[in-house]
C-alpha atoms as a PDB file:
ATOM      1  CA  UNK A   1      37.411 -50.079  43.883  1.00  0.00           C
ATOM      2  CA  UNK A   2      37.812 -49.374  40.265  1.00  0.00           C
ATOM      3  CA  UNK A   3      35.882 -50.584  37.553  1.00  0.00           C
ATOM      4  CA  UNK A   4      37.577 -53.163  34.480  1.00  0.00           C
ATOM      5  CA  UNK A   5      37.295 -53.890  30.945  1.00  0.00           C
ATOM      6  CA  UNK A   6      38.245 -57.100  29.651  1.00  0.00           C
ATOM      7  CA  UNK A   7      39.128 -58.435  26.297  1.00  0.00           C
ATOM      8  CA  UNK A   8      38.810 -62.232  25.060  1.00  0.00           C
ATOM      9  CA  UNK A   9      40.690 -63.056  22.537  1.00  0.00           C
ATOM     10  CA  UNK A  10      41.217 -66.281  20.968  1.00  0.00           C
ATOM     11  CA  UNK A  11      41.048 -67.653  17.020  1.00  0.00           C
ATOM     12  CA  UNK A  12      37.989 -69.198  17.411  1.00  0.00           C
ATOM     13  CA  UNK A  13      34.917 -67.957  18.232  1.00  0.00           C
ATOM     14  CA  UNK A  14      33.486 -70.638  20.976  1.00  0.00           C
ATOM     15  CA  UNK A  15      36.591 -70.319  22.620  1.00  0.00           C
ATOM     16  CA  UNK A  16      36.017 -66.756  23.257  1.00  0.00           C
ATOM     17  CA  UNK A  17      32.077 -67.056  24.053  1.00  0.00           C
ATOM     18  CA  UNK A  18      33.167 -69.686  26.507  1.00  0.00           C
ATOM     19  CA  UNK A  19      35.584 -66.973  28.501  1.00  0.00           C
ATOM     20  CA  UNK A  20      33.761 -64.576  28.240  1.00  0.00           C
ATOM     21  CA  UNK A  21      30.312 -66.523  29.853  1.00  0.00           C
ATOM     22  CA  UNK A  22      32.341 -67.466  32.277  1.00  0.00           C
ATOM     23  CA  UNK A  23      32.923 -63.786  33.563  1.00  0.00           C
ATOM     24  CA  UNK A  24      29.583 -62.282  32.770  1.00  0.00           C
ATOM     25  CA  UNK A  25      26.144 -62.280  31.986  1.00  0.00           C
ATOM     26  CA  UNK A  26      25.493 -61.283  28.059  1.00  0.00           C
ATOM     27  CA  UNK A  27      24.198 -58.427  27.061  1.00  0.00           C
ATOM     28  CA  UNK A  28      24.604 -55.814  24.051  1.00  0.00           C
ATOM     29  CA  UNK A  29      25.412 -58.122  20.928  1.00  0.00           C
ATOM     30  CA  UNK A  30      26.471 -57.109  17.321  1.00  0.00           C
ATOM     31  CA  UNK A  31      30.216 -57.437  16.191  1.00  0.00           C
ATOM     32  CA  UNK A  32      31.163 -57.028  20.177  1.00  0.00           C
ATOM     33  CA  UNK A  33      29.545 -59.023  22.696  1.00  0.00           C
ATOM     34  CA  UNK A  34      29.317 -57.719  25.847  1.00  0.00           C
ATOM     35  CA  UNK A  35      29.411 -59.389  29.220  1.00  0.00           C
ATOM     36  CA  UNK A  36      28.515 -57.663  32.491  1.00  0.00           C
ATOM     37  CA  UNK A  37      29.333 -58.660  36.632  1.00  0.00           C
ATOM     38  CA  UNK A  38      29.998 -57.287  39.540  1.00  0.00           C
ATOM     39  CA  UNK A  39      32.909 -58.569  41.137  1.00  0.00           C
ATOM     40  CA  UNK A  40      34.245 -57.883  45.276  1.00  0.00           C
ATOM     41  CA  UNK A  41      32.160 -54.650  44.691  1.00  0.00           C
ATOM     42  CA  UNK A  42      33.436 -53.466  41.747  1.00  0.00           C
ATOM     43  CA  UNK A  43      31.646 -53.964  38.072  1.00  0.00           C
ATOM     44  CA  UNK A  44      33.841 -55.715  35.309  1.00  0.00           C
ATOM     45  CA  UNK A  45      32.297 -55.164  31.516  1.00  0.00           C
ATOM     46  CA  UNK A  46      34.178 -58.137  29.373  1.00  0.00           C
ATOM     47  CA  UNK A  47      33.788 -57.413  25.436  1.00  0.00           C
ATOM     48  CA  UNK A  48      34.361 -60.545  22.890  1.00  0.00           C
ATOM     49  CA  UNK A  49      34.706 -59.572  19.404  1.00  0.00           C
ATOM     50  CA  UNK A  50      32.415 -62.036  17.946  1.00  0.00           C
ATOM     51  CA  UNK A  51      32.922 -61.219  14.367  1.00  0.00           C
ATOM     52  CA  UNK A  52      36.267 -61.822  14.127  1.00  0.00           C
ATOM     53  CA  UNK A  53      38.340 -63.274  11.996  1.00  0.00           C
ATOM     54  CA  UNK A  54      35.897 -62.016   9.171  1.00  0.00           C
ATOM     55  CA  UNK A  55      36.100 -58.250  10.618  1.00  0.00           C
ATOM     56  CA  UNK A  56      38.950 -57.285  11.839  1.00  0.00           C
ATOM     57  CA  UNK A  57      37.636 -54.225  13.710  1.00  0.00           C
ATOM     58  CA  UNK A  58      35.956 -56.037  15.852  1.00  0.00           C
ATOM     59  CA  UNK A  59      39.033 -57.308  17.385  1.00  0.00           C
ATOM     60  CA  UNK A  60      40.477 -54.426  17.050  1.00  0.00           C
ATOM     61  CA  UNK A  61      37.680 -51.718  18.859  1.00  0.00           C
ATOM     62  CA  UNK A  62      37.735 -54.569  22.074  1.00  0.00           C
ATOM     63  CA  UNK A  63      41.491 -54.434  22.203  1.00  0.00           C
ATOM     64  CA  UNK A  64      41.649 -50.770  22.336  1.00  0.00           C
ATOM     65  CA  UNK A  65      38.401 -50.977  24.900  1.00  0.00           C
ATOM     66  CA  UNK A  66      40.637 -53.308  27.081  1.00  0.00           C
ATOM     67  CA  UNK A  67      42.447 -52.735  30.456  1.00  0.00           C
ATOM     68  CA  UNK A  68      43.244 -56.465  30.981  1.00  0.00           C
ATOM     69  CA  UNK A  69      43.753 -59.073  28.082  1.00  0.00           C
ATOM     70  CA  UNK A  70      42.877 -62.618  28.190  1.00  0.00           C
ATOM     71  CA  UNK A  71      44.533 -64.418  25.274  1.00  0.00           C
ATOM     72  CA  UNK A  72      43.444 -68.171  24.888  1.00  0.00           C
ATOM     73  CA  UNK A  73      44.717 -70.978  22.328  1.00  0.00           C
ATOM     74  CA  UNK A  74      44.984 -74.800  21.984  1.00  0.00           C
ATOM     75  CA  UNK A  75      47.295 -74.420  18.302  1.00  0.00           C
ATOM     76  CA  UNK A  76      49.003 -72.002  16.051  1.00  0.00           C
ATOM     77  CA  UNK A  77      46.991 -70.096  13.966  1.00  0.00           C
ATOM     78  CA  UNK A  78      47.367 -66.971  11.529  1.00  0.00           C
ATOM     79  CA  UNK A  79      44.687 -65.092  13.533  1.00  0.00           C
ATOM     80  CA  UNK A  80      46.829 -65.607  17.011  1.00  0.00           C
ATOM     81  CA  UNK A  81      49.399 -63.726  15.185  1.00  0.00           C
ATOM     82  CA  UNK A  82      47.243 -60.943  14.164  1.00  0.00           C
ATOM     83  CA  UNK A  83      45.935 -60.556  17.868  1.00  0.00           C
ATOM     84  CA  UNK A  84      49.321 -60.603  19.517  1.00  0.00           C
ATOM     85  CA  UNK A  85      50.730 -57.621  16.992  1.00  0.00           C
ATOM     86  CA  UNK A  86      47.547 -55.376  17.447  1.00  0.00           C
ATOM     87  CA  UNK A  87      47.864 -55.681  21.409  1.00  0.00           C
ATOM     88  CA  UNK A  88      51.338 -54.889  21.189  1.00  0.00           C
ATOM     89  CA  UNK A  89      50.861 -52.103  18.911  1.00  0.00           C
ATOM     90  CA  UNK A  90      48.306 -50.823  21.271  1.00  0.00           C
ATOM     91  CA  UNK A  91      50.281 -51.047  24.149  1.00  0.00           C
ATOM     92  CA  UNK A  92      48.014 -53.744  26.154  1.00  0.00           C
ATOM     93  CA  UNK A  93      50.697 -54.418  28.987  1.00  0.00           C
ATOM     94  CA  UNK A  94      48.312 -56.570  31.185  1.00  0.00           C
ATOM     95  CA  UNK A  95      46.790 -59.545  30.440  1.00  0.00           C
ATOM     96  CA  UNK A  96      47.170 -63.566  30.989  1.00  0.00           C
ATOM     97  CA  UNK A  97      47.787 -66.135  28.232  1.00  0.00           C
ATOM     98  CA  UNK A  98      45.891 -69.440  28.211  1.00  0.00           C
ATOM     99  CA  UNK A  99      46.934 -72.729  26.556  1.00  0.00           C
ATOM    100  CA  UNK A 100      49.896 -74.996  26.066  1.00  0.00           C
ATOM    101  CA  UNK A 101      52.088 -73.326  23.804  1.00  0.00           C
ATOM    102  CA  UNK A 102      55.481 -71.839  23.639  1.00  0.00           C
ATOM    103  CA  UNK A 103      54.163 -68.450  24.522  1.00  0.00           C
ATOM    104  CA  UNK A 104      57.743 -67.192  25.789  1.00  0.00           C
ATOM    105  CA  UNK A 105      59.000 -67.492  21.949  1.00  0.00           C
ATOM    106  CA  UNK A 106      55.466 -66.234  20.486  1.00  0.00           C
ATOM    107  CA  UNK A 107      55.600 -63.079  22.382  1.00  0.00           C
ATOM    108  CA  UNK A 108      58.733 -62.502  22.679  1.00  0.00           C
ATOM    109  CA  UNK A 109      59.977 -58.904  21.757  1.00  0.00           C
ATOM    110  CA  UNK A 110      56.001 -57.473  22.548  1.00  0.00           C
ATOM    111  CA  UNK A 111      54.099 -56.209  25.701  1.00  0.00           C
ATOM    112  CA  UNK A 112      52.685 -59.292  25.981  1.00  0.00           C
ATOM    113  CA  UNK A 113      55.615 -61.439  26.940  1.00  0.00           C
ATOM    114  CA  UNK A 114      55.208 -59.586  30.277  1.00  0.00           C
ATOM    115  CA  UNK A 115      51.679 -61.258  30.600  1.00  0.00           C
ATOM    116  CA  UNK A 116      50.611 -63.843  33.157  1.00  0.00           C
ATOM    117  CA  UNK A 117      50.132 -67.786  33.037  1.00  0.00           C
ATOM    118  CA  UNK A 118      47.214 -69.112  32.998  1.00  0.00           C
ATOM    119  CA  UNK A 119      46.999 -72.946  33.584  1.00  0.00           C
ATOM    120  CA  UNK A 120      42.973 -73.153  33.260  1.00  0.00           C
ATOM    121  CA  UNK A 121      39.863 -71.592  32.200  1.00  0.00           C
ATOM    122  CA  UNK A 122      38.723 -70.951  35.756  1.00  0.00           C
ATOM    123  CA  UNK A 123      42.067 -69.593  36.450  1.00  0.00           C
ATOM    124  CA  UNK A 124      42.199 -67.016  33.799  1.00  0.00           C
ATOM    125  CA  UNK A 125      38.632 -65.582  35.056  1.00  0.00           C
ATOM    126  CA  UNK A 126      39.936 -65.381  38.530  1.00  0.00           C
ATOM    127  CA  UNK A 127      42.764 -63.074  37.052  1.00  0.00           C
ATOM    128  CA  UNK A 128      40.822 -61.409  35.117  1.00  0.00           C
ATOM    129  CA  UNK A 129      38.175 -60.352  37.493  1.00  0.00           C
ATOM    130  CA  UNK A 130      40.828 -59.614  40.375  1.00  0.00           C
ATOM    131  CA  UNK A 131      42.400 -57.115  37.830  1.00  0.00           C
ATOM    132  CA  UNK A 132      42.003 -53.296  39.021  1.00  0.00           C
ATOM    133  CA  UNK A 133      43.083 -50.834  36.274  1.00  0.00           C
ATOM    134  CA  UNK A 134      44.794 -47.189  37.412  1.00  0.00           C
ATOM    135  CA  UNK A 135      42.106 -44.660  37.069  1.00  0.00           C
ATOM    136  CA  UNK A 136      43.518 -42.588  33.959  1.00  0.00           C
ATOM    137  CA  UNK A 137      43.045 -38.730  34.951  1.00  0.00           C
ATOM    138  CA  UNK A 138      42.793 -36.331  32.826  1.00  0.00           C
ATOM    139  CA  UNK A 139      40.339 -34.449  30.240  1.00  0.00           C
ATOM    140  CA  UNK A 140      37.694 -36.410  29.926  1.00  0.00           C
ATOM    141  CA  UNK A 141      37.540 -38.960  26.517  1.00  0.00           C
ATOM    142  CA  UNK A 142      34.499 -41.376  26.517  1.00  0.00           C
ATOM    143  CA  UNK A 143      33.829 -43.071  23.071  1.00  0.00           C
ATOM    144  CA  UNK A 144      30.012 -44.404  21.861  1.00  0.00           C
ATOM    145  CA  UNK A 145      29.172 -47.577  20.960  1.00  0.00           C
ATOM    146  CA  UNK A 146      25.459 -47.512  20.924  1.00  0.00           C
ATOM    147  CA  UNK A 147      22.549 -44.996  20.250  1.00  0.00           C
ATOM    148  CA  UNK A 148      19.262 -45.206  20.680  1.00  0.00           C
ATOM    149  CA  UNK A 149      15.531 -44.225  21.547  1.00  0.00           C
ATOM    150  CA  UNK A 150      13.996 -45.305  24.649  1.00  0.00           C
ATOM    151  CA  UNK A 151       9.698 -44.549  25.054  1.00  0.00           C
ATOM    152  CA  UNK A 152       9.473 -42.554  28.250  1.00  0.00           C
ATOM    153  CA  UNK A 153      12.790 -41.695  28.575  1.00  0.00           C
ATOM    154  CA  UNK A 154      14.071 -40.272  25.062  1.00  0.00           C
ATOM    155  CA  UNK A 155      17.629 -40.082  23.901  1.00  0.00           C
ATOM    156  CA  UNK A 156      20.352 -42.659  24.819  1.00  0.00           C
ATOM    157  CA  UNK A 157      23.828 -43.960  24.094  1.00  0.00           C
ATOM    158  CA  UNK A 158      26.082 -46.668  25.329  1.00  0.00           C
ATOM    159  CA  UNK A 159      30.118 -45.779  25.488  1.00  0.00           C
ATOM    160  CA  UNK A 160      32.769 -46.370  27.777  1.00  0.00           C
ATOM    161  CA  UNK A 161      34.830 -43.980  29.577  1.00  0.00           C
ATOM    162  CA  UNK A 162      38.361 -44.226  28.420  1.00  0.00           C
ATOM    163  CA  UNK A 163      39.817 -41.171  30.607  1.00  0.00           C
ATOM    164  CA  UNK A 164      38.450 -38.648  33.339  1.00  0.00           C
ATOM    165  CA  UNK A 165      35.048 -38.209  34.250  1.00  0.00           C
ATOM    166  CA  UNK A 166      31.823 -37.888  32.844  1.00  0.00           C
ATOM    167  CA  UNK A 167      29.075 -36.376  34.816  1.00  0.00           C
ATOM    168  CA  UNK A 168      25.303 -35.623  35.093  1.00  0.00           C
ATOM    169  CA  UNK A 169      24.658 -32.089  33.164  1.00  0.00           C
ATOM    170  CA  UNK A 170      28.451 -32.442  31.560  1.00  0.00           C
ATOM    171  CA  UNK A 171      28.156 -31.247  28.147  1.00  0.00           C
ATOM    172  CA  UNK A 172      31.245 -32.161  25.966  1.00  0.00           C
ATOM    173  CA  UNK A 173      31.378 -31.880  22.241  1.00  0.00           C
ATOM    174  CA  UNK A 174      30.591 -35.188  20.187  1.00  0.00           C
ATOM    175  CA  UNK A 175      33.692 -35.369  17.825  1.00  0.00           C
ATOM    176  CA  UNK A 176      34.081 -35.153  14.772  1.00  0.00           C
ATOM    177  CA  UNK A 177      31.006 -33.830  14.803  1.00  0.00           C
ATOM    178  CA  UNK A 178      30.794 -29.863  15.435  1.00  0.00           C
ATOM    179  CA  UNK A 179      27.498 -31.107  17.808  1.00  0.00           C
ATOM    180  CA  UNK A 180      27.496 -30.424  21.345  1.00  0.00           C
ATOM    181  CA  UNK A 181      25.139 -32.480  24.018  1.00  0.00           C
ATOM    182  CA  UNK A 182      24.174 -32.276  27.431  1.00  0.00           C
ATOM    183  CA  UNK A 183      24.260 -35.484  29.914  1.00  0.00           C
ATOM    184  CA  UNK A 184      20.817 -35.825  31.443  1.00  0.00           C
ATOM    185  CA  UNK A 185      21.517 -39.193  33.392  1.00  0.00           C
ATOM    186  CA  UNK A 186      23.781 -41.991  34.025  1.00  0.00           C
ATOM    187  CA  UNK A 187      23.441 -45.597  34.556  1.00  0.00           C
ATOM    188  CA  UNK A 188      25.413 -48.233  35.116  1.00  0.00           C
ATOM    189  CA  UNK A 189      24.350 -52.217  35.132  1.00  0.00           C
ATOM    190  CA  UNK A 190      20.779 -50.587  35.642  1.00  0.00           C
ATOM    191  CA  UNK A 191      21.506 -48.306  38.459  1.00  0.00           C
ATOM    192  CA  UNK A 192      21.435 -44.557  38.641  1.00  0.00           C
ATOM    193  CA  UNK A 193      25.020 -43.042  39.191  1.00  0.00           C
ATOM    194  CA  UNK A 194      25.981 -39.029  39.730  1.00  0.00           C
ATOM    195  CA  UNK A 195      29.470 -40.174  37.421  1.00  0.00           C
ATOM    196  CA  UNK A 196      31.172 -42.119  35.816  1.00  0.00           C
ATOM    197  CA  UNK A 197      34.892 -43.109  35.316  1.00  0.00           C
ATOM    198  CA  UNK A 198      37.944 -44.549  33.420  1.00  0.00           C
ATOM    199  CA  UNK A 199      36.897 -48.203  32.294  1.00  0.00           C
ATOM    200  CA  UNK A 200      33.260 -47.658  33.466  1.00  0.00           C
ATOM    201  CA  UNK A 201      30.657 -49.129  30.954  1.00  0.00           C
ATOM    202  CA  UNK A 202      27.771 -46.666  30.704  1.00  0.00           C
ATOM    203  CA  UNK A 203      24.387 -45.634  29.460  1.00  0.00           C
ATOM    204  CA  UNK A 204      23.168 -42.248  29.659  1.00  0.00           C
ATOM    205  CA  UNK A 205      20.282 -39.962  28.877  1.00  0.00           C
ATOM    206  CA  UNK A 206      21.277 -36.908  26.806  1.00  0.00           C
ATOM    207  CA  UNK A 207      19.696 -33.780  24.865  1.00  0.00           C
ATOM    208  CA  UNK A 208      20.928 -31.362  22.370  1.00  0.00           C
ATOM    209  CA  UNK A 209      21.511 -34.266  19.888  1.00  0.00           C
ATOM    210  CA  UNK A 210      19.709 -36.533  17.666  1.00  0.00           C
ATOM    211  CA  UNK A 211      20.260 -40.156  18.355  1.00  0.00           C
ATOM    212  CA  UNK A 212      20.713 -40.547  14.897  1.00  0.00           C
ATOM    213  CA  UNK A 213      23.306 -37.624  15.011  1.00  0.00           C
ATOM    214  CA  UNK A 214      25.620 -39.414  17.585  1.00  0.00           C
ATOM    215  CA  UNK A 215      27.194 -42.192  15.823  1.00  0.00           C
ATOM    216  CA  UNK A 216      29.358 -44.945  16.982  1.00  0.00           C
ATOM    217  CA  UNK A 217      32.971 -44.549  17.341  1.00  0.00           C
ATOM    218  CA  UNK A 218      31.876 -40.635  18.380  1.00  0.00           C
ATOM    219  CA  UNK A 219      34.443 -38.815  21.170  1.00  0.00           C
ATOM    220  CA  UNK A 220      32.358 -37.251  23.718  1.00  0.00           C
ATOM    221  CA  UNK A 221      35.503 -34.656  24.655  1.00  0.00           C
ATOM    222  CA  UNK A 222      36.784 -30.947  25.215  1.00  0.00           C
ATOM    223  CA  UNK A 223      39.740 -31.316  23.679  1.00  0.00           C
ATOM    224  CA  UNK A 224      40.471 -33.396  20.565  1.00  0.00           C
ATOM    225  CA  UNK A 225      40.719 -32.914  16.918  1.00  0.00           C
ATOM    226  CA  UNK A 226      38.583 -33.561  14.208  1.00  0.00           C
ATOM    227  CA  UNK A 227      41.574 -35.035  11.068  1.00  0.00           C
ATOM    228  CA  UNK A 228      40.546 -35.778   7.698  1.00  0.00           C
ATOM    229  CA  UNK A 229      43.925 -34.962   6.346  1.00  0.00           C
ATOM    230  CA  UNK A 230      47.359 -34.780   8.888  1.00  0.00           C
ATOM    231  CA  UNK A 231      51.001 -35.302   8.785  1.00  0.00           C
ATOM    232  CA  UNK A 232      52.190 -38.129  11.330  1.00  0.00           C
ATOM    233  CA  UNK A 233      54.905 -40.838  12.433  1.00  0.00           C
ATOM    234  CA  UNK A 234      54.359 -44.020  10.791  1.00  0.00           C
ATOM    235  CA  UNK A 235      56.372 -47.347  11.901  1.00  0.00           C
ATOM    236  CA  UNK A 236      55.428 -50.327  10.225  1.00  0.00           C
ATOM    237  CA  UNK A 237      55.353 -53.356  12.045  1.00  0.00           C
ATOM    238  CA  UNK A 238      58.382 -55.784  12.133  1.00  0.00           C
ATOM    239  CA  UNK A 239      56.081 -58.504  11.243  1.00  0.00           C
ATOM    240  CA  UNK A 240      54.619 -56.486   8.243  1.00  0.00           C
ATOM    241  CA  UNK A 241      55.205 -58.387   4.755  1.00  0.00           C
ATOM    242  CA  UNK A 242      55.522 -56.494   2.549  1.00  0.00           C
ATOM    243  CA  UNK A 243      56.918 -52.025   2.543  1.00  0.00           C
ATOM    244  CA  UNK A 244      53.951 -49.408   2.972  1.00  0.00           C
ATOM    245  CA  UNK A 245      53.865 -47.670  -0.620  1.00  0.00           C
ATOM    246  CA  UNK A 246      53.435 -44.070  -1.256  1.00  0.00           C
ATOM    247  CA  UNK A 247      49.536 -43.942  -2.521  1.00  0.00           C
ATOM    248  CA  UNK A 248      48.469 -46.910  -1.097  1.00  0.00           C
ATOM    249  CA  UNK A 249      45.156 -46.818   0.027  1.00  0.00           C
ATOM    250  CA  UNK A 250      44.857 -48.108   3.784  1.00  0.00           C
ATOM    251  CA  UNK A 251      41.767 -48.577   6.441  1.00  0.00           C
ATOM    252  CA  UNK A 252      42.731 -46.764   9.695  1.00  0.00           C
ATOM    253  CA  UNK A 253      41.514 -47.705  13.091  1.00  0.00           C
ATOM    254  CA  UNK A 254      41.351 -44.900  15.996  1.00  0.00           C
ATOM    255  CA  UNK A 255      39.228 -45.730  18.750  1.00  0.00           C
ATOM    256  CA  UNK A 256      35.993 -46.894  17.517  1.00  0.00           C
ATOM    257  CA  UNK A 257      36.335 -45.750  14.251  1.00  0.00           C
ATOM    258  CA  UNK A 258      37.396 -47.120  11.233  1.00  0.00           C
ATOM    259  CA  UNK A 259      38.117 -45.019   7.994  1.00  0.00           C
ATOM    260  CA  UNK A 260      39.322 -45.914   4.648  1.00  0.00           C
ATOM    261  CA  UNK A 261      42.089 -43.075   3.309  1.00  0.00           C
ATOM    262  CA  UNK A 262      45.809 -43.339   1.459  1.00  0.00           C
ATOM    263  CA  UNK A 263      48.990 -42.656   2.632  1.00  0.00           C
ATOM    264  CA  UNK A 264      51.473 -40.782   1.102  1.00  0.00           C
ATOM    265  CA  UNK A 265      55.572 -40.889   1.820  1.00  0.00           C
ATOM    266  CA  UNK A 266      58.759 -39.743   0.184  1.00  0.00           C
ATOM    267  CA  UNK A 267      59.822 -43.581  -0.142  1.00  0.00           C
ATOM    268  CA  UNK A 268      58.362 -46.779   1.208  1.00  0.00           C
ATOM    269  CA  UNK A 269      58.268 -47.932   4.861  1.00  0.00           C
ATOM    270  CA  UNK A 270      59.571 -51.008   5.101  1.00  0.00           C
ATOM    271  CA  UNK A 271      58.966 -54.021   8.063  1.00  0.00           C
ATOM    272  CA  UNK A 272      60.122 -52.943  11.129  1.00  0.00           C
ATOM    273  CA  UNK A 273      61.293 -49.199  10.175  1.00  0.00           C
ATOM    274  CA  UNK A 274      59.959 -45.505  10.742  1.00  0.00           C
ATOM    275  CA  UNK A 275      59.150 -42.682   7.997  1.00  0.00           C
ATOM    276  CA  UNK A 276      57.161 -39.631   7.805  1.00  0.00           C
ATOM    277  CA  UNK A 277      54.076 -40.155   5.961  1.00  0.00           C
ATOM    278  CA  UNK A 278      51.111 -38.075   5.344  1.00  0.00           C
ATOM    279  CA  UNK A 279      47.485 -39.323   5.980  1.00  0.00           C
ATOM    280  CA  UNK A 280      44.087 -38.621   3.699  1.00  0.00           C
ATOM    281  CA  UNK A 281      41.398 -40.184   4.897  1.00  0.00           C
ATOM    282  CA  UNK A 282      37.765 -40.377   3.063  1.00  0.00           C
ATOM    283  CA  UNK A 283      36.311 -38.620   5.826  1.00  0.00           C
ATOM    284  CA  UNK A 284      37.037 -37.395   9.510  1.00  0.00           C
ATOM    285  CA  UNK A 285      38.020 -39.113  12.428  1.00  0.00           C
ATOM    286  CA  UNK A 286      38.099 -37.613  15.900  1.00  0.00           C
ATOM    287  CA  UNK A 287      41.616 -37.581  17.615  1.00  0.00           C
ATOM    288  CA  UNK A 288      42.647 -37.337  21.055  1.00  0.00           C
ATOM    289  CA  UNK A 289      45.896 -36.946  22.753  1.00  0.00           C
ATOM    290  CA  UNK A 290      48.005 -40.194  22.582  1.00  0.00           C
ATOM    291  CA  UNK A 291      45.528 -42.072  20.815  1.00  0.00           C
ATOM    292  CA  UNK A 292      47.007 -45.098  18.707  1.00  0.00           C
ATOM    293  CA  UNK A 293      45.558 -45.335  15.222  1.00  0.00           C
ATOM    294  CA  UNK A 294      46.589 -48.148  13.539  1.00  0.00           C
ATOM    295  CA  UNK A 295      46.891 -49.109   9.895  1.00  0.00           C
ATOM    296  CA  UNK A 296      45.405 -52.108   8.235  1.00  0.00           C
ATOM    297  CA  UNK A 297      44.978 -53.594   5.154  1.00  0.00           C
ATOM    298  CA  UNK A 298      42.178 -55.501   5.214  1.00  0.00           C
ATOM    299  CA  UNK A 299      42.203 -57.573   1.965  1.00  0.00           C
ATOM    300  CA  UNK A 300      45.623 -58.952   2.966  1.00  0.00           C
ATOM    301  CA  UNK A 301      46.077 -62.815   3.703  1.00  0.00           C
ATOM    302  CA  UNK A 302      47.775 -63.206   6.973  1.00  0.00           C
ATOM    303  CA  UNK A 303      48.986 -60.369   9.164  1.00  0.00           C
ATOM    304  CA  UNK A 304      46.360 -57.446   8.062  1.00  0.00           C
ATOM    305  CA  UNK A 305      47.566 -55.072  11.177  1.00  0.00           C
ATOM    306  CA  UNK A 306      50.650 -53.793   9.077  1.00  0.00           C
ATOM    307  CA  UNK A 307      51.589 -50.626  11.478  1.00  0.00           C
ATOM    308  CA  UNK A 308      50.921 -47.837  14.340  1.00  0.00           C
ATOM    309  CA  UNK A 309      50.635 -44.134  13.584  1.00  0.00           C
ATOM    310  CA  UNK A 310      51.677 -41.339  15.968  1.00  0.00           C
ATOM    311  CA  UNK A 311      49.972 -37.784  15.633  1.00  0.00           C
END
């Protein structure tokens, strides 16, 4: 059986809270909520990103977290919008939509028009929890969310295992950093493991590193790159208002990172359209093979998701 993540979205925050009890019990809370259950013997970790609308990285680190997508709404709002381009851009192709809307014309064109129905609550948990993701082999990519101290036990972090395997006395490099650590232990939902693996939610004892050293949004990795400058692919998104301008400074979400840098390009990228572009960001971000980064502008009214970059 293999583990899930799921992602509630919705608008409004009580609407998500409300899906996302129903799947789990709460646990870690900050700008993510997480939910954990066990589920015809596998475990299912549901994140909610609880301070959304006012950050949009919140929404945006649970959508990239997410194997399956439950996307819930009673009316049309501007934030419904914003959710249905980022999963898109991301490349979310499972999920179920909740609600009585005209979902066929809102997601039509996107991954998500490929989604499931969803006539109730209670039957958008059942599909959620009966979701099983493909394991996604490979070099291992796990990504922190939490670090910590623990009295008797020492040095710990929270992350989730996005591809491959992590195991006990693995040491992978914690990108960007040029810091190495050493896995001591693994738990999951409180109980000892030898691994873990793609979409498993994990703590783990570790040494080599400060706590205070491994931040969140960290890689644990062998192979990735730390970027604070890079030439890439940028296409804008076809809802995007208004053209990407050479020297227009951005924020740029990879992972569980979020970075502030400008873009530069020969001419500007309008809605819906490609161009070369080169990135400089304020500081490095850690990079792994096919990993979206997408680029926001987060003082924009409306639509703040304006495209998807390509390494």
């Amino acid at each position: 059986m293999a583990n899930s993540v799921v992602g509630v979205f919705s608008a409004g925050v009580e609407k998500r809270q409300e899906i996302a009890g129903a799947l789990g019990k709460k646990g870690s809370a900050d700008d993510i909520t997480v939910y954990n259950t066990s589920f015809g013997g596998k475990l299912v970790t549901t994140v909610e990103p609880t301070l959304y609308p006012k950050k949009l990285e919140a929404m945006l680190f649970s959508a990239y977290l997410s194997d399956y997508c439950v996307v819930a709404a009673d009316a049309l709002a501007p934030e419904l919008g914003e959710i249905i381009v980022s999963l898109d851009l991301l490349g979310k192709e499972k999920g179920c939509l909740l609600g009585m809307l005209d979902w066929d014309m809102l997601t039509k064109g996107t991954v998500l028009e490929k989604y499931e129905r969803a006539d109730s609550k209670k039957e958008a948990v059942e599909k959620a929890l009966a979701f099983e993701p493909a394991k996604r082999e490979g070099s291992t990519v796990a990504v922190i969310d939490h670090s910590f101290d623990v009295k008797g036990v020492g040095q710990v972090a929270l992350g989730f295992v996005m591809q491959g395997t992590i195991r006990i006395h693995d040491s992978f490099r914690a990108w960007p950093s040029e810091n190495s650590l050493e896995i001591r232990s693994i738990q999951m939902q409180d109980e000892d493991q030898q691994a873990a693996y793609s979409s498993d939610r994990f703590g783990m004892s570790f040494k080599g590193m400060k706590t205070g050293e491994l931040d969140r949004g960290m890689v644990l990795a062998r192979e990735a790159v730390a970027a604070k400058e890079f030439q890439a692919d940028f296409r804008a998104s076809k809802f995007c208002k208004r053209p990407v301008e050479d020297g227009e400074s951005l924020h740029f979400a990879c992972g569980l990172q979020m970075v502030p840098g400008k873009v530069s390009c020969q001419s500007p990228v309008p809605a819906g359209t490609a161009g070369k572009v080169k990135i400089a960001l304020d500081g490095e971000i850690a990079i792994t093979a096919g990993g979206p980064i997408l680029a926001c502008r987060l003082n924009e009214k409306g639509l703040r998701v304006v495209g998807k970059i390509s390494v």
